[in-house]
Protein backbone atom coordinates (compact mmCIF):
# COMPACT_ATOMS: atom_id res chain seq x y z
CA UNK A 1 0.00 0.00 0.00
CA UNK A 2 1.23 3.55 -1.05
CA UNK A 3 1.59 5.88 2.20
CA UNK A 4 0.73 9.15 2.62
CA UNK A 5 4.12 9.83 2.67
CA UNK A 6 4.06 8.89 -1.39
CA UNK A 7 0.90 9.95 -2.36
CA UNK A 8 2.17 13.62 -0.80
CA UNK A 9 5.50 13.15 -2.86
CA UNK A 10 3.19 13.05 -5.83
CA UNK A 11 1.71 16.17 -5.02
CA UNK A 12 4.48 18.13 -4.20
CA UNK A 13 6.02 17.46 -7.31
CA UNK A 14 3.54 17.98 -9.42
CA UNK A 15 3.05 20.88 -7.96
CA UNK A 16 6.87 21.89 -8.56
CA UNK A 17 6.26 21.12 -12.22
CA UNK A 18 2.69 23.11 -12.56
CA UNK A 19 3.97 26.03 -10.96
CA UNK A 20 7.46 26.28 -12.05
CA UNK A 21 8.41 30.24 -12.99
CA UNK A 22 11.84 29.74 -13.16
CA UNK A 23 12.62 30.46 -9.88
CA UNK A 24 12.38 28.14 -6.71
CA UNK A 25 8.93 27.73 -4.89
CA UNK A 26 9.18 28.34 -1.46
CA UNK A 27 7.92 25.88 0.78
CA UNK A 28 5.40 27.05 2.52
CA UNK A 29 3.37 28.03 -1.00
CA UNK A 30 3.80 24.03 -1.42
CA UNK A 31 1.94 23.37 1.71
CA UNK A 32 -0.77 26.11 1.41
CA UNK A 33 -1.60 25.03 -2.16
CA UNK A 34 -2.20 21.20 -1.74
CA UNK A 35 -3.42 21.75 2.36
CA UNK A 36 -0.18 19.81 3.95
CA UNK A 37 1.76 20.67 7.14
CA UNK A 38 4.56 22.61 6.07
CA UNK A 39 6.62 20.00 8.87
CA UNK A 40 5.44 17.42 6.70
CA UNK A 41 6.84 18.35 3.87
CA UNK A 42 10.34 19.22 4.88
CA UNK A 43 10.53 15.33 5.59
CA UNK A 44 9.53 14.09 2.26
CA UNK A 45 11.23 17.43 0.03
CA UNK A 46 14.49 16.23 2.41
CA UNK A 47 14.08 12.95 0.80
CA UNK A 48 13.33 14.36 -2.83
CA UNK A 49 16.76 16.30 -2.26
CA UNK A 50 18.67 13.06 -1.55
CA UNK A 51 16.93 11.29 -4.60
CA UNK A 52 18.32 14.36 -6.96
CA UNK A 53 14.63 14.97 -8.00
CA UNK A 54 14.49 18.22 -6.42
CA UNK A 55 17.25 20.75 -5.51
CA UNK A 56 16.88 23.43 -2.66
CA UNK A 57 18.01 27.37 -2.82
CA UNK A 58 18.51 28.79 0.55
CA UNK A 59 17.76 32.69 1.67
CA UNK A 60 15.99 34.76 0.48
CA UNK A 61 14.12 33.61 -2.78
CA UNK A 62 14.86 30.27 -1.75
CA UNK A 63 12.48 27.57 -2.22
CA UNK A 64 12.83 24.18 -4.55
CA UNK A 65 12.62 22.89 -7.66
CA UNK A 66 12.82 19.77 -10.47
CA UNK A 67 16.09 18.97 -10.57
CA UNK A 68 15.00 17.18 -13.91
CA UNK A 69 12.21 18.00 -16.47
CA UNK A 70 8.74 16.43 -15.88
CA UNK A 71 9.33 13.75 -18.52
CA UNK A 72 12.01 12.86 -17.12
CA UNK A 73 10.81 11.86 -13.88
CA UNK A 74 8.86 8.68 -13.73
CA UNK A 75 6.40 8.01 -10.74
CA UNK A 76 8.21 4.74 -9.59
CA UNK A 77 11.10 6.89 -9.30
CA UNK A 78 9.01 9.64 -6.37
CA UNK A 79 7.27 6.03 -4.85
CA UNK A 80 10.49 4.33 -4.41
CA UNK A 81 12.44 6.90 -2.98
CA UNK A 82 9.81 8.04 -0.48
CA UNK A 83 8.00 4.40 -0.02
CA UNK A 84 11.31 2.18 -0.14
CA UNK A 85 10.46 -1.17 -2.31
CA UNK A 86 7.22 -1.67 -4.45
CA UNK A 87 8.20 -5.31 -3.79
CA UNK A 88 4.82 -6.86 -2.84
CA UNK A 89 6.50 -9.42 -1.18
CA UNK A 90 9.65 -9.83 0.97
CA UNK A 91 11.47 -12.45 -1.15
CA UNK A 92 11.69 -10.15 -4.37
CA UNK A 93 12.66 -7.25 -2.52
CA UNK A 94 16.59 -7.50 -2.67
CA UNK A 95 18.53 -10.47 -3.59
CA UNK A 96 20.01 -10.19 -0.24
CA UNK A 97 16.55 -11.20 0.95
CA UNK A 98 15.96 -14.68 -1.04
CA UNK A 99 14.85 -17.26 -0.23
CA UNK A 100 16.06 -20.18 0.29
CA UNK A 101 12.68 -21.83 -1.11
CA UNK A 102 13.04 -20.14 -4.53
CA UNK A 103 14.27 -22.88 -6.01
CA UNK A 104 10.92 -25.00 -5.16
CA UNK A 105 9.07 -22.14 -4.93
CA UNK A 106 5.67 -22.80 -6.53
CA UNK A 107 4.12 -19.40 -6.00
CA UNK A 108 7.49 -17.09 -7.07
CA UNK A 109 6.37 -16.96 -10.58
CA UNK A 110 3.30 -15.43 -9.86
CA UNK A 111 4.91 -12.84 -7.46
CA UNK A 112 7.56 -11.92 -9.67
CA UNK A 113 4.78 -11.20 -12.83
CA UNK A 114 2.77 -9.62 -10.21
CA UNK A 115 6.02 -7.48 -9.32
CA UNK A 116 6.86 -6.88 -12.59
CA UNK A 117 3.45 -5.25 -13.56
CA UNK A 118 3.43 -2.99 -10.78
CA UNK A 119 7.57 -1.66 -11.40
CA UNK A 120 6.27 -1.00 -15.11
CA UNK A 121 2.84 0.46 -14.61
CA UNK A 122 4.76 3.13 -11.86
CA UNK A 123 7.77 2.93 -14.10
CA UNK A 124 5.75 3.85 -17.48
CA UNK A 125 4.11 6.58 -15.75
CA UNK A 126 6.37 9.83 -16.06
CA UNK A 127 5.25 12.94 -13.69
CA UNK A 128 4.22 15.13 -16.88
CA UNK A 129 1.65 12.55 -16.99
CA UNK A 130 -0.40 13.59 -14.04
CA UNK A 131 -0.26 17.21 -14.64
């Protein structure tokens, strides 16, 4: 299940990409526009900074930014980084996690499909899409 924590990543950075003059948006514009705590948001445009999705000015006329264009920026990419894994179960979500059933595994195959539909729907989905 997505988080709010995701579904707010969303919405922050589409609203980067709608509102973007050319100069960074302050924060607290973010937060009035799409009704979020202004707290809340420092978390998750923290994380957006460490992804290199968005970049932060500080002082005055500070604010953030897409570090890439729109198009650029698929939604698996925003989920991932803010939601961890879109693994829907444990065993696919890093090799260092397999296991040791895989071999005899009669239900991996239909994780793994089920896994791969999900990275490509989020994956296929680029953030100009939702704007």
């Amino acid at each position: 299940m997505i988080s709010t924590k995701g579904r707010y990543a969303l919405r922050v950075m589409i609203d980067l990409a709608e509102n973007d003059n050319g100069t960074p948006i302050p924060l607290k514009d973010i937060a009035k526009r799409q009704d979020i705590s202004k707290k809340y948001l420092e978390i998750i445009v923290k994380d957006l900074v460490h992804g290199n999705l968005v970049s932060g000015v500080s002082g005055k006329g500070g604010g953030y930014r897409l570090s890439k264009k729109p198009e650029e920026i698929s939604v698996g990419e925003i989920l991932e980084l803010t939601e961890g894994t879109l693994a829907g179960v444990a065993c696919l979500q890093t090799d260092k996690n397999s296991c040791p059933r895989a071999a005899k595994c009669k239900t991996l195959p239909l994780w793994t499909e089920y896994d791969n539909m999900v990275h490509d729907f989020f994956y296929g989905k680029k953030l100009s899409d939702l704007y």
